[in-house]
C-alpha atoms as a PDB file:
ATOM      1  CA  UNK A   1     -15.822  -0.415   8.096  1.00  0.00           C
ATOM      2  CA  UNK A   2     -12.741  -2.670   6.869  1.00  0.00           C
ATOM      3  CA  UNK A   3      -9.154  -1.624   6.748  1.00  0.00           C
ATOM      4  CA  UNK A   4      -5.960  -3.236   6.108  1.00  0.00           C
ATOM      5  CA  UNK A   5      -2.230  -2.348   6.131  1.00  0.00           C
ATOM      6  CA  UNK A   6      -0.756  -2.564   3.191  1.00  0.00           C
ATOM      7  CA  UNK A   7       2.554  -1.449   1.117  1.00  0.00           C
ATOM      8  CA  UNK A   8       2.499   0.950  -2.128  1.00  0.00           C
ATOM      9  CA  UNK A   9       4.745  -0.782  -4.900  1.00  0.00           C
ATOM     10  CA  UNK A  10       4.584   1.526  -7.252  1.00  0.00           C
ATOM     11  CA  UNK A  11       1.841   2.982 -10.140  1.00  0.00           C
ATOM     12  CA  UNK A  12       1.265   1.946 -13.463  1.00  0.00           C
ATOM     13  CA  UNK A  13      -1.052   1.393 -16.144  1.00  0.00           C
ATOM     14  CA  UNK A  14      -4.058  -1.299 -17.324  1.00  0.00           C
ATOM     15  CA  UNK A  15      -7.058  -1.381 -19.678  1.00  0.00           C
ATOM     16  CA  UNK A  16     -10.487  -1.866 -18.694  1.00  0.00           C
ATOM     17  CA  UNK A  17     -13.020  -3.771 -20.762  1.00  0.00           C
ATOM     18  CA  UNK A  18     -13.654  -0.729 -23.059  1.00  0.00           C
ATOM     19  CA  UNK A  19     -10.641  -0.458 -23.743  1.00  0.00           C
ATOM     20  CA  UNK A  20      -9.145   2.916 -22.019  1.00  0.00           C
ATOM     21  CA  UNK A  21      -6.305   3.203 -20.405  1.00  0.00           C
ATOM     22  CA  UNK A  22      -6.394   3.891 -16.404  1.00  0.00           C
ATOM     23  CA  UNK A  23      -3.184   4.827 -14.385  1.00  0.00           C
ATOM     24  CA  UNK A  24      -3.599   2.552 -11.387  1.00  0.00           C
ATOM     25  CA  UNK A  25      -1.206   2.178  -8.154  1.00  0.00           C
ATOM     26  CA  UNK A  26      -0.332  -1.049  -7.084  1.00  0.00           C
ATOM     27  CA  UNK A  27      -0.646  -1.901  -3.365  1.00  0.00           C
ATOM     28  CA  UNK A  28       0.690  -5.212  -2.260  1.00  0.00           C
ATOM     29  CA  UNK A  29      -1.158  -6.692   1.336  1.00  0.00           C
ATOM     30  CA  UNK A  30       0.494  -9.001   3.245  1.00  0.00           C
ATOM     31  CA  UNK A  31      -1.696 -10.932   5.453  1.00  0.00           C
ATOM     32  CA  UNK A  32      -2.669  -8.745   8.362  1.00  0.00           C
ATOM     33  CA  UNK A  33      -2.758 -10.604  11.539  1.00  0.00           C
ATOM     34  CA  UNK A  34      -5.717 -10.002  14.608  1.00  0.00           C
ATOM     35  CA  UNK A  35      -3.507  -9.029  18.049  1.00  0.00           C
ATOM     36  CA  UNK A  36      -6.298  -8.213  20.178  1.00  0.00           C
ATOM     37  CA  UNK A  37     -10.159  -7.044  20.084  1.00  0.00           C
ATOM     38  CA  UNK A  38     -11.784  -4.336  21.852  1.00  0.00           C
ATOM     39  CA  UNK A  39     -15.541  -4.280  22.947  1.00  0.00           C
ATOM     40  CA  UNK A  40     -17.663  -2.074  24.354  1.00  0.00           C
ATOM     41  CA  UNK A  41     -17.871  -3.932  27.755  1.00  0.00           C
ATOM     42  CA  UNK A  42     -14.339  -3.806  28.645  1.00  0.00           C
ATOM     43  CA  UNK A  43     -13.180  -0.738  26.808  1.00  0.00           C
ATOM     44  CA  UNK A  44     -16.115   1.368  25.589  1.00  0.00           C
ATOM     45  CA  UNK A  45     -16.216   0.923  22.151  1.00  0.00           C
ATOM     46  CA  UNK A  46     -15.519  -2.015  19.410  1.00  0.00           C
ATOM     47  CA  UNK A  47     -12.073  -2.240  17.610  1.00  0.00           C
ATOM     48  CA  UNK A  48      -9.629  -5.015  16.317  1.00  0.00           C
ATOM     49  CA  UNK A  49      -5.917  -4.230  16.369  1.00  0.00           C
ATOM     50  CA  UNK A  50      -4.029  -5.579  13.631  1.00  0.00           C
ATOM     51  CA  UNK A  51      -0.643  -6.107  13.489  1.00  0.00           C
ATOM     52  CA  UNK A  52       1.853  -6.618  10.270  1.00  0.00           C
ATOM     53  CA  UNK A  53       5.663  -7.351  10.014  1.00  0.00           C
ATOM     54  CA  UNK A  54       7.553  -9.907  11.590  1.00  0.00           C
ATOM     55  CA  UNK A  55      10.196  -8.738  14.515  1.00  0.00           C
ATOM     56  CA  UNK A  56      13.279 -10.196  15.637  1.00  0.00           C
ATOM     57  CA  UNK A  57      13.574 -11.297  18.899  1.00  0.00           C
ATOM     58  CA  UNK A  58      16.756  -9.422  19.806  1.00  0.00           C
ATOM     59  CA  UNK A  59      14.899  -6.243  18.882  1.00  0.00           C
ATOM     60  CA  UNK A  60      11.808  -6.475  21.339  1.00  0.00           C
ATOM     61  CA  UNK A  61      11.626  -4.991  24.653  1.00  0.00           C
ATOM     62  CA  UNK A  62       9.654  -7.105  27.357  1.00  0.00           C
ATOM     63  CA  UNK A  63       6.553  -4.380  27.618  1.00  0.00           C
ATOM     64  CA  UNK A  64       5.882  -4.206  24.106  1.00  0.00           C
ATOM     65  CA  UNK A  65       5.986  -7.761  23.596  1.00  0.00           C
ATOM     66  CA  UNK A  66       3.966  -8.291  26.362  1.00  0.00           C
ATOM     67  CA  UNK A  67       1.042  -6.819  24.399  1.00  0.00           C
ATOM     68  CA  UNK A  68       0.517  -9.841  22.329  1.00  0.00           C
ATOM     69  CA  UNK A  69      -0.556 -13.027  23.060  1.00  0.00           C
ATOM     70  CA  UNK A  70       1.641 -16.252  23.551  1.00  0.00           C
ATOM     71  CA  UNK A  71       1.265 -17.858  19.824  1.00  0.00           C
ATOM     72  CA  UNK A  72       1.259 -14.477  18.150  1.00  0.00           C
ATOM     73  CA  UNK A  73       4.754 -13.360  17.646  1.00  0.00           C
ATOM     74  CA  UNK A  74       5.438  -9.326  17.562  1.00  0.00           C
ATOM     75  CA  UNK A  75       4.261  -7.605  14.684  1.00  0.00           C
ATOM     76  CA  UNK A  76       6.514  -4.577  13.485  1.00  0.00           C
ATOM     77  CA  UNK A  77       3.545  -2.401  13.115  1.00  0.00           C
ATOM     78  CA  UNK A  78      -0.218  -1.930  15.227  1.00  0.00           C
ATOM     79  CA  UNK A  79      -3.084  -0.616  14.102  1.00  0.00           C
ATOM     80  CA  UNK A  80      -6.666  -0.354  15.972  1.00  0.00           C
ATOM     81  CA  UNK A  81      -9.615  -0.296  13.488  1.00  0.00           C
ATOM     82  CA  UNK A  82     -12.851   0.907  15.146  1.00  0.00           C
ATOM     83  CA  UNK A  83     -16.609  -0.536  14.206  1.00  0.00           C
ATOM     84  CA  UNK A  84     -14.891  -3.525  12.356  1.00  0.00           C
ATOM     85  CA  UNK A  85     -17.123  -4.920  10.301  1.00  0.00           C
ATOM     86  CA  UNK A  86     -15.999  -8.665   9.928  1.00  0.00           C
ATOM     87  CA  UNK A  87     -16.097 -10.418  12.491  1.00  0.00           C
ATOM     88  CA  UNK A  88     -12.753 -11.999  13.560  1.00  0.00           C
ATOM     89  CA  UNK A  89     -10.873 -13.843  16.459  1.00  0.00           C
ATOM     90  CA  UNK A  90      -7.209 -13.389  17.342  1.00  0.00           C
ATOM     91  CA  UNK A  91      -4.774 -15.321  15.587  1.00  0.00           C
ATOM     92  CA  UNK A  92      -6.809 -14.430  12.042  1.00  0.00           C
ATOM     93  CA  UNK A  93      -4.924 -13.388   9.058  1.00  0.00           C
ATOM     94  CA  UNK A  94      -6.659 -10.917   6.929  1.00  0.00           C
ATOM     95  CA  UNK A  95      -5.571 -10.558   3.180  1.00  0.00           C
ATOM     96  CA  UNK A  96      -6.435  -8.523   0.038  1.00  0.00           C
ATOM     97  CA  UNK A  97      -9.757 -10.894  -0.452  1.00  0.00           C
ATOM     98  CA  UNK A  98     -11.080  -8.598   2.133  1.00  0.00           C
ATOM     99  CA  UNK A  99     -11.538  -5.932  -0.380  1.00  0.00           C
ATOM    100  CA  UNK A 100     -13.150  -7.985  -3.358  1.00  0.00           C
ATOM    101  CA  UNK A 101     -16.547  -6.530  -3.238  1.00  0.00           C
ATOM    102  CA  UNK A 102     -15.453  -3.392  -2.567  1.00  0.00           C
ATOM    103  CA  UNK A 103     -15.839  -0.837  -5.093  1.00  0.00           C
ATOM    104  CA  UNK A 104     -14.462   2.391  -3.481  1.00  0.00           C
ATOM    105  CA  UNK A 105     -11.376   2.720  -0.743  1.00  0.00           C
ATOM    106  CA  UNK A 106      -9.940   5.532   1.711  1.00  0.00           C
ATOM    107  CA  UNK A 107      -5.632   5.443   1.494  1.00  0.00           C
ATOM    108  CA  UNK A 108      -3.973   7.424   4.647  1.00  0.00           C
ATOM    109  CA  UNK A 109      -0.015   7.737   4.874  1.00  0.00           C
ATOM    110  CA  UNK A 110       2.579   9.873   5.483  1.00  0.00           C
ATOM    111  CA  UNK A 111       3.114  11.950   2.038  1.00  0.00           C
ATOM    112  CA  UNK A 112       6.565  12.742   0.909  1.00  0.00           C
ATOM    113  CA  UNK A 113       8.638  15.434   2.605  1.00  0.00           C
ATOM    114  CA  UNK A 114       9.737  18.249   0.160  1.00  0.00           C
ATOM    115  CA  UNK A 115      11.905  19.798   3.040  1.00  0.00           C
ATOM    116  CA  UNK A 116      12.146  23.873   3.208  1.00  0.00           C
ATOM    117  CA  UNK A 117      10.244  25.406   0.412  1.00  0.00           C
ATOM    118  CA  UNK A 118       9.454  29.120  -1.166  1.00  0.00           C
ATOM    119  CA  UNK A 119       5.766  30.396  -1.405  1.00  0.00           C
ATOM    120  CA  UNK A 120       5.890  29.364  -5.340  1.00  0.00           C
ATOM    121  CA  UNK A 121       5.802  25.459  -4.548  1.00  0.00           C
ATOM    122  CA  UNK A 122       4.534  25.407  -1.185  1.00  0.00           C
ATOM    123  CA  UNK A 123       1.737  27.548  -1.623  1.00  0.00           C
ATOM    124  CA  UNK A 124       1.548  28.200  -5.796  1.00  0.00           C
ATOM    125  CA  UNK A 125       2.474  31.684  -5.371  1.00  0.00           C
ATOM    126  CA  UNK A 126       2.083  33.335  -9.092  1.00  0.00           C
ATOM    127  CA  UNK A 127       5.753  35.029  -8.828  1.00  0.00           C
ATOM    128  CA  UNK A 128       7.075  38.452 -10.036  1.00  0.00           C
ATOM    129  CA  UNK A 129       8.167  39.065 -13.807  1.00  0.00           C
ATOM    130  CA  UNK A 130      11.090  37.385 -15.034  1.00  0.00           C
ATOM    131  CA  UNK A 131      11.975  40.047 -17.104  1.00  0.00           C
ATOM    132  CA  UNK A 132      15.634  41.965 -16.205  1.00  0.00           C
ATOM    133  CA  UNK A 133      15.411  44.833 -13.950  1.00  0.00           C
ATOM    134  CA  UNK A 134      12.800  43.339 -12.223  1.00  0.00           C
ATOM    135  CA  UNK A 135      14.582  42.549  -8.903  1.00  0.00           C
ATOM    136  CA  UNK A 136      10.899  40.545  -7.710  1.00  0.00           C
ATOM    137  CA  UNK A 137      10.815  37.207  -9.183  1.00  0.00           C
ATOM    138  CA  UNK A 138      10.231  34.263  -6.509  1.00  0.00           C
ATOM    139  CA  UNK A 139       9.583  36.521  -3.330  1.00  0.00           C
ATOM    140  CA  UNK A 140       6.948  36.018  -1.084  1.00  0.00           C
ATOM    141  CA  UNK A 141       5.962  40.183  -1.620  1.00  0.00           C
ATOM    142  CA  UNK A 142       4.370  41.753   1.303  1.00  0.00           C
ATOM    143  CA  UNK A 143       3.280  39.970   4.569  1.00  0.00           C
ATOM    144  CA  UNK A 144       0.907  42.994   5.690  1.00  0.00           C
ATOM    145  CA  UNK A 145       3.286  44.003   7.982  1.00  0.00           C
ATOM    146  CA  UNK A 146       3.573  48.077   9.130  1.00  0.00           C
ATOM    147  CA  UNK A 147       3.749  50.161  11.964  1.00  0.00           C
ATOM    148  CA  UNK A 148      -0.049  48.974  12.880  1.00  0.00           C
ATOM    149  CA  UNK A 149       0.158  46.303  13.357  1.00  0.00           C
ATOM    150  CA  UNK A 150       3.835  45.945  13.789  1.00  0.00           C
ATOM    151  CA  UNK A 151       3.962  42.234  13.192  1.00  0.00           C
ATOM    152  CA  UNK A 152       3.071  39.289  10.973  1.00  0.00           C
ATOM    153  CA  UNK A 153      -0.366  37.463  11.835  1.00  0.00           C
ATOM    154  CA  UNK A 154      -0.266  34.225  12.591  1.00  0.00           C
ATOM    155  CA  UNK A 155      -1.185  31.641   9.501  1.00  0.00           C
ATOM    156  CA  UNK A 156       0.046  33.861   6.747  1.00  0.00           C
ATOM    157  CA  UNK A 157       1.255  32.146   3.716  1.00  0.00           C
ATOM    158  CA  UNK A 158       5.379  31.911   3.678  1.00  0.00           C
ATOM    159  CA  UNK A 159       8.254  29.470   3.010  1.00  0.00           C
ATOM    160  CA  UNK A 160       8.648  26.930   5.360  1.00  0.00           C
ATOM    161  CA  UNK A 161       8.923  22.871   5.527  1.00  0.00           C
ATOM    162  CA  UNK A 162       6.564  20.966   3.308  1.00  0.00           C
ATOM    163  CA  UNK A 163       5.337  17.310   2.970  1.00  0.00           C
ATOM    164  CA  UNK A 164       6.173  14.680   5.640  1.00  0.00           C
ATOM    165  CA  UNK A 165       2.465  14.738   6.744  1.00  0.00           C
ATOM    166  CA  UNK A 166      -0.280  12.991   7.366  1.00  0.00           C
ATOM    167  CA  UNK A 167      -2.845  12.262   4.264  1.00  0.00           C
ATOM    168  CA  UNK A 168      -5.703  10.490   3.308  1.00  0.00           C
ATOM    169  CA  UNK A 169      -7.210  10.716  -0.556  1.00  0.00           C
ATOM    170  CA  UNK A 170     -10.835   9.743  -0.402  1.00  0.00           C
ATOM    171  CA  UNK A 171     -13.317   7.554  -3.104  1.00  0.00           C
ATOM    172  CA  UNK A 172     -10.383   5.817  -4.983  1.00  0.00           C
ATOM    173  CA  UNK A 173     -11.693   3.107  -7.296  1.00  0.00           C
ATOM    174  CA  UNK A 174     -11.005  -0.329  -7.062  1.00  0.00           C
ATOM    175  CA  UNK A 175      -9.552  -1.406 -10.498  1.00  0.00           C
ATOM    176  CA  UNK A 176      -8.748  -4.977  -9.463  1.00  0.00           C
ATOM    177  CA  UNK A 177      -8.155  -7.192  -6.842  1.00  0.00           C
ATOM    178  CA  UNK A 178      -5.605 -10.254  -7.513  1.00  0.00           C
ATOM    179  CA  UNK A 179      -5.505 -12.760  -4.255  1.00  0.00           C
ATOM    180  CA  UNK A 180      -2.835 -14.757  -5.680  1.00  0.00           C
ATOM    181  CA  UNK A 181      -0.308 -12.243  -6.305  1.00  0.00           C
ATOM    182  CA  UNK A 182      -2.210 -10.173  -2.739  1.00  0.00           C
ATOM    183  CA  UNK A 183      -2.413  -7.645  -4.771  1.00  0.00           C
ATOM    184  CA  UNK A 184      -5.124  -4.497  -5.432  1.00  0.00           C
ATOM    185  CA  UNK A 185      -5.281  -2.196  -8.207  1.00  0.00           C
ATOM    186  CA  UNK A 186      -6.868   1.502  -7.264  1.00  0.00           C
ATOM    187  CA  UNK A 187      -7.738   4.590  -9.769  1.00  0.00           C
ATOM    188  CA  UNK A 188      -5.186   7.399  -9.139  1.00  0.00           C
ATOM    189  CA  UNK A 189      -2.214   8.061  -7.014  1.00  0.00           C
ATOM    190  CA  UNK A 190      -2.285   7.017  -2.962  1.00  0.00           C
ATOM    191  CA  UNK A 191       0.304   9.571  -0.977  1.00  0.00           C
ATOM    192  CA  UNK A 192       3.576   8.742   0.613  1.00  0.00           C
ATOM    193  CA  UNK A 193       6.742   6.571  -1.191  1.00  0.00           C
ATOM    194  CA  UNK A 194       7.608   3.658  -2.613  1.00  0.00           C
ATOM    195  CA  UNK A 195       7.504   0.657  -0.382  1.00  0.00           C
ATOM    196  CA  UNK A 196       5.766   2.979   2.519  1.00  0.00           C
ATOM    197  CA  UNK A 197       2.915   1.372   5.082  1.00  0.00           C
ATOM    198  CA  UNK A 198      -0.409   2.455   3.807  1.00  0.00           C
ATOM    199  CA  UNK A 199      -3.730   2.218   5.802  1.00  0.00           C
ATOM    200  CA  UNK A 200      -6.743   0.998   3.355  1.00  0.00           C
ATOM    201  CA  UNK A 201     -10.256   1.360   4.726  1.00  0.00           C
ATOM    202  CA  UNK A 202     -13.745   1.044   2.978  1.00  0.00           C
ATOM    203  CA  UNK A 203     -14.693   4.722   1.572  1.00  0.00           C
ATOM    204  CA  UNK A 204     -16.887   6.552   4.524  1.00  0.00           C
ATOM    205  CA  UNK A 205     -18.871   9.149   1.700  1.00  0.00           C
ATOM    206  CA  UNK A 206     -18.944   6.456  -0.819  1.00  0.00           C
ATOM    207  CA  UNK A 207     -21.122   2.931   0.010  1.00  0.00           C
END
């Protein structure tokens, strides 16, 4: 498996070599840098922590900075990639070349938060008539509450907070992969906002 963290920029759109036109997000890597590596002799299993983001000085506390070593300065974000398939020392920058003959990818982040939402967008409730007189239009209708049982079961669709979570969209295609500008080009939409951290790995159901 290889990952990287990388930023979403934004989406857009290209043509292939047929001519058709393919909506693509652009995800910009920065060179990811090698903090530390994990075998199976001292920890139980093989991993390489990567780190990205450069951090003042005034804003590190002595424990976390004690986690990297003495010519790596502290990285704003970690993350530990298990089974890496490259192999790499500390001190190594990784950048988008990493990817180049790689046809499909894995994206995780944090999707965007909605905040407090009614069964129609949270769930894709139908709805009641619009029609006047109707007095049910955007209601969640009956929770299968009564005297027996006398409550509401527990995972029953209702309004409630929506987004903010954790995602990951599977088999995206690799469109193009530009080293100068560190940039890669994927089929489709990746979750979370502009300018968020994303997590790129090799696809796991697609070789």
């Amino acid at each position: 498996m290889k990952g990287l963290m990388a930023k979403k920029v934004g989406m857009t759109q290209v043509f292939d070599e047929n001519g058709n036109l393919i909506p693509v997000t652009v995800i910009h890597v920065e060179p990811n840098t090698v903090v530390a590596t994990k075998t199976k002799e001292k920890c139980g299993y093989d991993a390489v922590v990567l780190g990205l983001g450069e951090m003042k000085a005034k804003h590190v506390t002595k424990p976390y900075a004690k986690q990297f070593p003495e010519n790596i300065t502290p990285k704003r974000q970690l993350k530990e990639f298990r089974d890496y398939e490259v192999e790499v020392n500390v001190g190594d920058k990784l950048g988008v070349e990493l990817f180049e003959k790689v046809r499909f990818i894995d994206v995780t982040a944090t999707s965007k938060g909605k905040g407090f939402q009614g069964v129609m967008k949270r769930w894709g409730f139908h709805g009641g008539r619009a029609t006047h007189g109707s007095k049910f239009h955007r209601e969640a209708g009956g929770t299968g509450a009564c005297t027996t049982p006398g409550h509401t079961f527990k995972n029953i669709k209702m309004p409630g907070r929506m987004g903010s979570d954790r995602v990951t969209v599977q088999n995206l295609k690799v469109i193009k992969v530009d080293p100068e500008l560190n940039v890669l080009m994927v089929r489709g939409a990746v979750p979370g906002v502009k300018n968020c951290t994303l997590i790129v790995k090799t696809a796991v159901k697609r070789k």
